[in-house]
N, C-alpha and C. Protein backbone atom coordinates (compact mmCIF):
# COMPACT_ATOMS: atom_id res chain seq x y z
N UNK A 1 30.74 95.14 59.44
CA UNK A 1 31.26 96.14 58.53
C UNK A 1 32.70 96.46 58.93
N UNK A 2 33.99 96.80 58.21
CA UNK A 2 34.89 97.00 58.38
C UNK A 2 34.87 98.61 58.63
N UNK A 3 35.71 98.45 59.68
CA UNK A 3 36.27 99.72 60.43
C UNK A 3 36.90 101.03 59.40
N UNK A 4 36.49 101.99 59.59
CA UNK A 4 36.23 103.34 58.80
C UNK A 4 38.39 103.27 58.75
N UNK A 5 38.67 103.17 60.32
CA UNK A 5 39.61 104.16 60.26
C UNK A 5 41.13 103.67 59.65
N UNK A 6 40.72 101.78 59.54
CA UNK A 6 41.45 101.19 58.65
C UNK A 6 42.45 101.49 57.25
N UNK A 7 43.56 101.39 57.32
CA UNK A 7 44.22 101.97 55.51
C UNK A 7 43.30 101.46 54.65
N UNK A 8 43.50 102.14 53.33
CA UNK A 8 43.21 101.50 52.55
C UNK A 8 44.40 100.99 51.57
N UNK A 9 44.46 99.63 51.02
CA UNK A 9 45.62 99.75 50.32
C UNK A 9 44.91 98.96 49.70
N UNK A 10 45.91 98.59 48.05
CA UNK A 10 45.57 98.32 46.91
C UNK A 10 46.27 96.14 47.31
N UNK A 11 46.13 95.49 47.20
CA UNK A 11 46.35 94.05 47.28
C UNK A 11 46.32 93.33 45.93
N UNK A 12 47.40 93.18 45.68
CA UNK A 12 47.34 92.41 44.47
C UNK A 12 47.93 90.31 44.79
N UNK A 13 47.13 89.67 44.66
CA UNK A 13 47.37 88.82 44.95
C UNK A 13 47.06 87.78 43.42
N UNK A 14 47.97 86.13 42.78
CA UNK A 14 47.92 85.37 42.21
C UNK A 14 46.54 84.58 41.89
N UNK A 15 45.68 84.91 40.80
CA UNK A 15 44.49 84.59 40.37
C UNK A 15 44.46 82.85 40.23
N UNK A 16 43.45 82.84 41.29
CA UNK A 16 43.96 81.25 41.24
C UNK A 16 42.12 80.91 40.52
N UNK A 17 41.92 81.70 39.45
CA UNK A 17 40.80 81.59 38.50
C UNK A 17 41.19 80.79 37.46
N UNK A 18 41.30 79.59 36.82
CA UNK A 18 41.59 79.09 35.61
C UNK A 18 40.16 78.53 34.73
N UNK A 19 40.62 78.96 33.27
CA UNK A 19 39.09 78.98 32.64
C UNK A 19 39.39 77.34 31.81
N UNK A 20 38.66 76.16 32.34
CA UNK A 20 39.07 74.66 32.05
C UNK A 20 38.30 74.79 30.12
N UNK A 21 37.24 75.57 29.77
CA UNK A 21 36.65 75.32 28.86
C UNK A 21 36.94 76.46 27.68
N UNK A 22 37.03 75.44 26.15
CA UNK A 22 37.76 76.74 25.09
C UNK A 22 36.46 77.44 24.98
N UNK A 23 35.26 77.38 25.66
CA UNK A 23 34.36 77.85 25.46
C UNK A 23 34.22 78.95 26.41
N UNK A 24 34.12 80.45 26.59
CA UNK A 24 34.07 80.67 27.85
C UNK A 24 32.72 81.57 28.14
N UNK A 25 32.19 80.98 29.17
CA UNK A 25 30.59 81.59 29.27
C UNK A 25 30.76 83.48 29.48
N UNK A 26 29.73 83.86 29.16
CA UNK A 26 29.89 85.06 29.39
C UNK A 26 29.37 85.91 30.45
N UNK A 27 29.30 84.94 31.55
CA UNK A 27 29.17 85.54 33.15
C UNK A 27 30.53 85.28 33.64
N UNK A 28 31.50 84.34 33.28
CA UNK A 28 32.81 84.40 33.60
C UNK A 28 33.41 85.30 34.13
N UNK A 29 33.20 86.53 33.67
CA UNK A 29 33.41 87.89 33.50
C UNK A 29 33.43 88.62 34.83
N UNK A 30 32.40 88.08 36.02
CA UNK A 30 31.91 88.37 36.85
C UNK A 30 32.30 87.25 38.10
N UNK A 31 33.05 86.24 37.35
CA UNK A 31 33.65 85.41 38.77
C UNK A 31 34.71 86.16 39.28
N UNK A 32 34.78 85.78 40.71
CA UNK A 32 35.95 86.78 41.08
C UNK A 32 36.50 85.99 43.00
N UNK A 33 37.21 85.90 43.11
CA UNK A 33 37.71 85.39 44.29
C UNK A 33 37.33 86.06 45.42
N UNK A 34 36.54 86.95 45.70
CA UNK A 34 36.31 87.46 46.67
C UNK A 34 34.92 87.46 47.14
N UNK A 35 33.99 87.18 45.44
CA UNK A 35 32.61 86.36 45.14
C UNK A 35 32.68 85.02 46.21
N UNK A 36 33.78 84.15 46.13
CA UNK A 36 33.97 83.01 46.18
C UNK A 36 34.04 83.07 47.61
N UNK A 37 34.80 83.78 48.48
CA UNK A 37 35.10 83.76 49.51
C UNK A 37 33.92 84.23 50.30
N UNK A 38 33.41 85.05 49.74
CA UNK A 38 31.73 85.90 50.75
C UNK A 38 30.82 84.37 50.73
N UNK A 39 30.94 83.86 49.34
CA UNK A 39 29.41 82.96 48.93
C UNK A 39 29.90 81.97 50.18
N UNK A 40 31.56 81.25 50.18
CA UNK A 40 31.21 80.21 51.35
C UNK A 40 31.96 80.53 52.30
N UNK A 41 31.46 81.72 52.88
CA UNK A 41 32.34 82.24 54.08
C UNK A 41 33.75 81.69 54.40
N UNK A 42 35.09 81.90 53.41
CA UNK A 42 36.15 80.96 53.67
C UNK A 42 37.34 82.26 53.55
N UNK A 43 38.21 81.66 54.00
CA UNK A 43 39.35 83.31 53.69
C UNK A 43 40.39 83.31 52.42
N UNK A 44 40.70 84.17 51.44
CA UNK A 44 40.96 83.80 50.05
C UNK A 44 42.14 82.71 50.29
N UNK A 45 42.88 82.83 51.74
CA UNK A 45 44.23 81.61 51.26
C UNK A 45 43.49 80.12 51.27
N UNK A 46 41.96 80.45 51.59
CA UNK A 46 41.78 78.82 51.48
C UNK A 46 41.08 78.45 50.84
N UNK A 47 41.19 78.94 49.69
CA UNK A 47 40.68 78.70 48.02
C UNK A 47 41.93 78.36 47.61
N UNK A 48 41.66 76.91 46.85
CA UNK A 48 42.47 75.97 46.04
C UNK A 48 42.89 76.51 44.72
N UNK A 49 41.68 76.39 44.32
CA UNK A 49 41.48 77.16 42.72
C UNK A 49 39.93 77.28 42.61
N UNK A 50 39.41 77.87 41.39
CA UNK A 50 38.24 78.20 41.10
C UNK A 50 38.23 77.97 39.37
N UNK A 51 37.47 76.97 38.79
CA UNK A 51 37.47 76.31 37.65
C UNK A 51 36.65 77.06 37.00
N UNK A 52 36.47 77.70 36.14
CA UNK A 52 35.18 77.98 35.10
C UNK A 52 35.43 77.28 33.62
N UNK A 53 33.97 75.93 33.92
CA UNK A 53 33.49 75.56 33.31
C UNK A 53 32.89 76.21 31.47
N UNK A 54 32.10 75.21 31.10
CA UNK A 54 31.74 76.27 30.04
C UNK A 54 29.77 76.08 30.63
N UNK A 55 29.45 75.70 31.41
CA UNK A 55 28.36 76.08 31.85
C UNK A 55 28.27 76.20 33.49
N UNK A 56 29.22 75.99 34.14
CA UNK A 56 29.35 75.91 35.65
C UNK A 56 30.86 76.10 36.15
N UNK A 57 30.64 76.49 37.31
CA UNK A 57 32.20 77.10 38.06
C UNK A 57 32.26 75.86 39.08
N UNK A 58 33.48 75.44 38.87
CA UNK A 58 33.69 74.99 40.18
C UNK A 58 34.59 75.38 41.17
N UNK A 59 34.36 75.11 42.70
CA UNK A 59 35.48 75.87 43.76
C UNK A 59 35.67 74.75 44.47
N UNK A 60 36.90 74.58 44.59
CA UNK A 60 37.49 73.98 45.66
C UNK A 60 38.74 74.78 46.36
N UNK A 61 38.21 74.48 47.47
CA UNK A 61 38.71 75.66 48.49
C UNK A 61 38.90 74.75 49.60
N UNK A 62 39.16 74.60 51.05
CA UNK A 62 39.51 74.17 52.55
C UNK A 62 38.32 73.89 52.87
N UNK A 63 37.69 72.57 52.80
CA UNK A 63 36.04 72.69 53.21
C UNK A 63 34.96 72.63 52.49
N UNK A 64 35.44 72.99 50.76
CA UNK A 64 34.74 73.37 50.02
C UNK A 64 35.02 72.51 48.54
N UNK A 65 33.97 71.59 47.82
CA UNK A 65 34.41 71.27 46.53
C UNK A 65 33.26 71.20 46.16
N UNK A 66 32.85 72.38 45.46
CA UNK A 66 31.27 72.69 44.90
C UNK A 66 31.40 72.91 43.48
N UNK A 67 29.97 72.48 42.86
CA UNK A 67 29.80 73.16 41.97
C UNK A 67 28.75 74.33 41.94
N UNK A 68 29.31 75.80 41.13
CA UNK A 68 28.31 76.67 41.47
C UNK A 68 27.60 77.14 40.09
N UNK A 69 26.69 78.14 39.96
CA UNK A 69 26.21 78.57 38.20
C UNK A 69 26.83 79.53 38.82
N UNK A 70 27.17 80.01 37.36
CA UNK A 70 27.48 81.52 37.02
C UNK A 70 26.61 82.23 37.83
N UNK A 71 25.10 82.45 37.23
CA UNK A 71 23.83 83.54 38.04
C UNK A 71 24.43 83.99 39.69
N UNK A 72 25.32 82.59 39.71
CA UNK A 72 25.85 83.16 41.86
C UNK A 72 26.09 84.33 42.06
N UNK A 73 26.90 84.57 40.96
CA UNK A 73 28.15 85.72 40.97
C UNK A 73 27.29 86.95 40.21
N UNK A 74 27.70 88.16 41.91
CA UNK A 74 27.38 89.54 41.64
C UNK A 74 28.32 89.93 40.42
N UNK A 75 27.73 91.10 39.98
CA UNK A 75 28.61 91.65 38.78
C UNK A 75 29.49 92.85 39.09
N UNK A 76 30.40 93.23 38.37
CA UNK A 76 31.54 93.64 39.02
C UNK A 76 31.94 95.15 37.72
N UNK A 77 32.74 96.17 38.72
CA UNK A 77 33.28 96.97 37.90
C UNK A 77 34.24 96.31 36.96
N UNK A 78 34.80 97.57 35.83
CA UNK A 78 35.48 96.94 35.30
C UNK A 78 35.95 96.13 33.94
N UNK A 79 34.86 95.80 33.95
CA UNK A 79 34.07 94.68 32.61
C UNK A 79 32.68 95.43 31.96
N UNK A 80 32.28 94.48 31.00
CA UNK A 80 30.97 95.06 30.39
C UNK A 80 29.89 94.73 31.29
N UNK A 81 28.98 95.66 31.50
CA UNK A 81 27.79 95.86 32.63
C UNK A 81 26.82 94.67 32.06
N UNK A 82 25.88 94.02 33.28
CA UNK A 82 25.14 93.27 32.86
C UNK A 82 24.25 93.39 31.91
N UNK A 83 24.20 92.45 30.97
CA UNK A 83 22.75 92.50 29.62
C UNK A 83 21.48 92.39 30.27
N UNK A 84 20.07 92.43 29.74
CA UNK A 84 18.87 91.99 30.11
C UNK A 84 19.05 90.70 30.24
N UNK A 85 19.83 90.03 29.34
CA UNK A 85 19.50 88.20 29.27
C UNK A 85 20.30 87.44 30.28
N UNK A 86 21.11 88.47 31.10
CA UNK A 86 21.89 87.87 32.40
C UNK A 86 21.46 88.16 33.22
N UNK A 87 20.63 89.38 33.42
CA UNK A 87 19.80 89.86 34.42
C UNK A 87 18.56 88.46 34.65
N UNK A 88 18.04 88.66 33.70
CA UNK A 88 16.92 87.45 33.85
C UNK A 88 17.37 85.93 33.85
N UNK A 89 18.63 85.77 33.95
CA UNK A 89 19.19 84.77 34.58
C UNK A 89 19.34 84.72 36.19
N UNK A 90 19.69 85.96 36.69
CA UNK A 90 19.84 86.27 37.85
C UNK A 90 18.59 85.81 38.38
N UNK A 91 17.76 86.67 37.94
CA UNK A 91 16.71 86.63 38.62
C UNK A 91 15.39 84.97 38.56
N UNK A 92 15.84 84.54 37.65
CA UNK A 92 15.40 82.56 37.44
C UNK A 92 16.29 81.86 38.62
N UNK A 93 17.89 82.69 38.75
CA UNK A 93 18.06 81.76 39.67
C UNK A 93 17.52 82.14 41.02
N UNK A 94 17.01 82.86 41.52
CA UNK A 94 16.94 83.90 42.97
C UNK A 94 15.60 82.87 43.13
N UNK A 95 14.79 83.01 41.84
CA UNK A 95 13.09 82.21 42.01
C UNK A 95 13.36 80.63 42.73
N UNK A 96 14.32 80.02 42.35
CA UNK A 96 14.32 78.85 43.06
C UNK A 96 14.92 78.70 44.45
N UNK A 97 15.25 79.89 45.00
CA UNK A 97 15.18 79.60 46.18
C UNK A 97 14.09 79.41 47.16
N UNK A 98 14.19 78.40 48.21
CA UNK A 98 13.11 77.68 49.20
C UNK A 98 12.64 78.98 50.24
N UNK A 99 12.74 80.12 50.61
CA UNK A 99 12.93 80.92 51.21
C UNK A 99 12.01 81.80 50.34
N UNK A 100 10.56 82.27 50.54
CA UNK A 100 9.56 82.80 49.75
C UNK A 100 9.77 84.68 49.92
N UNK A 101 10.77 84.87 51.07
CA UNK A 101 10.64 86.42 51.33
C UNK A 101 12.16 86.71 50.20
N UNK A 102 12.92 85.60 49.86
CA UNK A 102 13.76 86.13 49.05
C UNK A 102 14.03 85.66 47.51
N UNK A 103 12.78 85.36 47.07
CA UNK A 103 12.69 84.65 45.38
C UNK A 103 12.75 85.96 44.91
N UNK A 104 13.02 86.84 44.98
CA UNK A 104 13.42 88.01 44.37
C UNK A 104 14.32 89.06 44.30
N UNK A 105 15.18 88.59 45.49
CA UNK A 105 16.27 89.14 45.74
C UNK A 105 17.33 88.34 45.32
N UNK A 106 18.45 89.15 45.67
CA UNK A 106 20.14 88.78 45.68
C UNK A 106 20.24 87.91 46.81
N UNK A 107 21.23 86.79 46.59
CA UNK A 107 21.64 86.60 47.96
C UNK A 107 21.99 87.51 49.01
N UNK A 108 22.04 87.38 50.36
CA UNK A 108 22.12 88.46 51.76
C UNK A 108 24.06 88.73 51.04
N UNK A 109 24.51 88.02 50.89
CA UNK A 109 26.19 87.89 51.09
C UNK A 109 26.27 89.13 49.56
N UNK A 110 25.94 89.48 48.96
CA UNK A 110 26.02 89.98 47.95
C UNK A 110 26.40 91.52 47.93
N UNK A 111 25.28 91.71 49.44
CA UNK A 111 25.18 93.48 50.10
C UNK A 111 26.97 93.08 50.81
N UNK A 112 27.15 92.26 51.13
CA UNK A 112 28.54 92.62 51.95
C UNK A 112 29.69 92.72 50.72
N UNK A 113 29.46 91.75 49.72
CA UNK A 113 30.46 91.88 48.62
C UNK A 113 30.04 93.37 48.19
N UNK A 114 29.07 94.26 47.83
CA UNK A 114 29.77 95.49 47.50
C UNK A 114 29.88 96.46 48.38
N UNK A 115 29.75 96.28 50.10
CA UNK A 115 30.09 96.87 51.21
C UNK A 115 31.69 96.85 50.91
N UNK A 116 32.08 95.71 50.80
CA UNK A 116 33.76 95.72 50.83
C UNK A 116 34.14 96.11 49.55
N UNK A 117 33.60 96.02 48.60
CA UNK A 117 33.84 96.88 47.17
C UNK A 117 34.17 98.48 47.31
N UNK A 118 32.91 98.89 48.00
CA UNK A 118 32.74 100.01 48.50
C UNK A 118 33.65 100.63 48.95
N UNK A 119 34.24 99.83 50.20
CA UNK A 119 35.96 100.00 51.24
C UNK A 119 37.21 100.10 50.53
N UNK A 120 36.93 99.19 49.34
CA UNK A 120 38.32 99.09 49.27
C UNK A 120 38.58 100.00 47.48
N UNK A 121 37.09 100.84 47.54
CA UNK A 121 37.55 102.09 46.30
C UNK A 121 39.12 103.12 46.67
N UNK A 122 39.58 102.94 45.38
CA UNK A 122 40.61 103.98 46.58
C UNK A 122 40.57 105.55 45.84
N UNK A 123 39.42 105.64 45.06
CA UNK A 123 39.57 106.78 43.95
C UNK A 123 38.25 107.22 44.17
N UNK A 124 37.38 108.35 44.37
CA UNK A 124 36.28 108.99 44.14
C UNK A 124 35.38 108.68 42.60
N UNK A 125 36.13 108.20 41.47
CA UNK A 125 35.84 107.85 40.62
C UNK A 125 35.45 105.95 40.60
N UNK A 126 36.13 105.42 41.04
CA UNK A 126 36.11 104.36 41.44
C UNK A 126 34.92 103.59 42.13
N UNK A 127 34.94 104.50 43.20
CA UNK A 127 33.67 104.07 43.99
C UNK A 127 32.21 104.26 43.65
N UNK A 128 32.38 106.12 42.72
CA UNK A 128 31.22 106.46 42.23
C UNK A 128 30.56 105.36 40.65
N UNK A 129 31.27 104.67 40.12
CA UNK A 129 31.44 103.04 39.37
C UNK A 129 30.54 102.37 40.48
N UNK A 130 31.30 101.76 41.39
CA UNK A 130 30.33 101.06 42.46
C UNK A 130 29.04 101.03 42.42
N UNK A 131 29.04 102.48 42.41
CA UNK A 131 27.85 103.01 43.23
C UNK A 131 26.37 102.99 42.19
N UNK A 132 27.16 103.19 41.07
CA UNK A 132 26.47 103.40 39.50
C UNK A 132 25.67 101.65 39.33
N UNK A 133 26.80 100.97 39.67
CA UNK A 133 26.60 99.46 39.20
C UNK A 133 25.40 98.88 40.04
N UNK A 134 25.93 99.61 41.55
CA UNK A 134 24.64 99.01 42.31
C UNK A 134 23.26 99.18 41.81
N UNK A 135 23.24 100.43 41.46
CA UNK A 135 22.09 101.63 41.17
C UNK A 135 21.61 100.96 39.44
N UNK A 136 22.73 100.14 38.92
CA UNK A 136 21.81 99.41 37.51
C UNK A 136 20.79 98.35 38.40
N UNK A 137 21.54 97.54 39.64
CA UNK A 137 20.90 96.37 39.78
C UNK A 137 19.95 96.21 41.29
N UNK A 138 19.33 97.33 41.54
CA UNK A 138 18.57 97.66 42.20
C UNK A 138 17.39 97.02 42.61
N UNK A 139 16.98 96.85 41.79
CA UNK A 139 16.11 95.70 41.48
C UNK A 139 15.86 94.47 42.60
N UNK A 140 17.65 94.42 42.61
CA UNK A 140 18.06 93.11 43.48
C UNK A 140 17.79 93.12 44.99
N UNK A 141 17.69 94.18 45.37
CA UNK A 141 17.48 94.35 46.90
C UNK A 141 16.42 94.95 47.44
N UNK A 142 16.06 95.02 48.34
CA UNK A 142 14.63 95.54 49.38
C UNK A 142 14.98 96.87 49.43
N UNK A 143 14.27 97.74 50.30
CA UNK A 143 14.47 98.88 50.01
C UNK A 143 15.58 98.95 51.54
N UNK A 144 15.38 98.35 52.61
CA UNK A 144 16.08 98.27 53.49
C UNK A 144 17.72 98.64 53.23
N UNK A 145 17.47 97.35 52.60
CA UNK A 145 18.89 97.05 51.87
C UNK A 145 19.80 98.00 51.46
N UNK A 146 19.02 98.51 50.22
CA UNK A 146 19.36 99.61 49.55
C UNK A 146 19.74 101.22 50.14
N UNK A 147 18.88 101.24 50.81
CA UNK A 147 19.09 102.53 52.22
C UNK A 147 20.74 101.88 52.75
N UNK A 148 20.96 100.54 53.38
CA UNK A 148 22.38 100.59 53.80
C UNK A 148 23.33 100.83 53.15
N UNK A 149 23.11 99.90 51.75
CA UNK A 149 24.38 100.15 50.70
C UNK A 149 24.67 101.89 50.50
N UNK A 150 23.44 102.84 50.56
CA UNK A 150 23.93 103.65 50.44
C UNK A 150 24.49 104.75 51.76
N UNK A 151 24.34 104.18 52.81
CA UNK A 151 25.09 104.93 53.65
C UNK A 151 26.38 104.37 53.86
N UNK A 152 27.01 102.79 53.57
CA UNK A 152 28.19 102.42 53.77
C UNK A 152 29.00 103.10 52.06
N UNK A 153 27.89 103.97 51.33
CA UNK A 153 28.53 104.15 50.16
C UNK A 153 29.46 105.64 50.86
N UNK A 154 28.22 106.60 51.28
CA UNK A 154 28.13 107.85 51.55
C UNK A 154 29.16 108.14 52.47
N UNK A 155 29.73 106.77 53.41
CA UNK A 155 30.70 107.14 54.51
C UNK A 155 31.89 106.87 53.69
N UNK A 156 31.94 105.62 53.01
CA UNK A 156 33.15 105.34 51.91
C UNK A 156 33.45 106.97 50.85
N UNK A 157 32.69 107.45 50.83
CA UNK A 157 32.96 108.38 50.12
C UNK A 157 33.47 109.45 50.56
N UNK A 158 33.03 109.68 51.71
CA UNK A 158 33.73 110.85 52.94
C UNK A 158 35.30 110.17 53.28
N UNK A 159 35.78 109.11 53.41
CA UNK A 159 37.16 108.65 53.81
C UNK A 159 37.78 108.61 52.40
N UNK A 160 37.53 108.34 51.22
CA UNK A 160 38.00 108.84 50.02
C UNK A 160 38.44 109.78 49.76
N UNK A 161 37.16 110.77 50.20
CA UNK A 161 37.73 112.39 49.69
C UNK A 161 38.76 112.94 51.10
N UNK A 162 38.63 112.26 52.18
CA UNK A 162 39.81 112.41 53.19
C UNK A 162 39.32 113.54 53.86
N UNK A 163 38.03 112.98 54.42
CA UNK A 163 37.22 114.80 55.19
C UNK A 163 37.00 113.55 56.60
């Protein structure tokens, strides 16, 4: 977990997202470079580019020339909130994993993508979004889980309000 006492600052960096198809899927929405970087543990300068397909993403990154589905990618503030019919995409893809304690969960890397979501709110409004989004997709995690997200929410929220 990243350190409480850290700045927070806003990072705007060159979207190296290009959409290859005139078709564009509508989980697109929800790719995001930082998705990319949690899913194959890599650091954003060593992402090449990130292709979205009109049924698959591809990443090539330092190490990395995959193809991924959409379902990979957590969903994000910002945009329109997930439908039922992407949800139950999510969750078809979670079922084929080989790993029987997690055919029903999120991937593990998913809790850290909105841990750092979490960090890097810089608005009380912002985060409480986060927090909302998690709280649609609940579903996705154990109860364990869910107990952490909300204390890395509850401390993010105390360094927000600057107490």
């Amino acid at each position: 977990m990243l350190s409480s006492s850290t700045l927070k600052k806003l990072v705007i960096r060159e979207s190296k997202i290009v959409h290859k198809s005139p078709v564009i899927n509508p989980l697109a929405r929800f790719v995001t470079e930082e998705a990319v970087a949690l899913m194959f543990k890599i650091k954003f300068e060593d992402i090449y580019v990130v292709e979205c397909w009109r049924y698959v993403v591809y990443v090539h990154a330092k190490g990395v020339s995959k193809f991924v589905s959409y379902a990979d990618f957590p969903p994000i503030v910002g945009v329109k909130p997930p439908t039922s019919a992407e949800i139950a995409k999510w969750r078809r893809r979670w079922r084929k994993h080989p790993d029987p304690a997690r055919k029903r969960q999120a991937p593990n890397w998913w809790v850290d993508f909105f841990s750092c979501e979490f960090w890097q709110a810089l608005s009380k409004a912002r985060l409480s979004n986060w927090s909302e989004l998690v709280g649609l997709i609940k579903f996705a995690f154990n109860e364990e889980t869910l107990w952490e997200l909300q204390q890395i929410y509850c401390e993010d929220l105390l360094m927000v309000s600057g107490k």
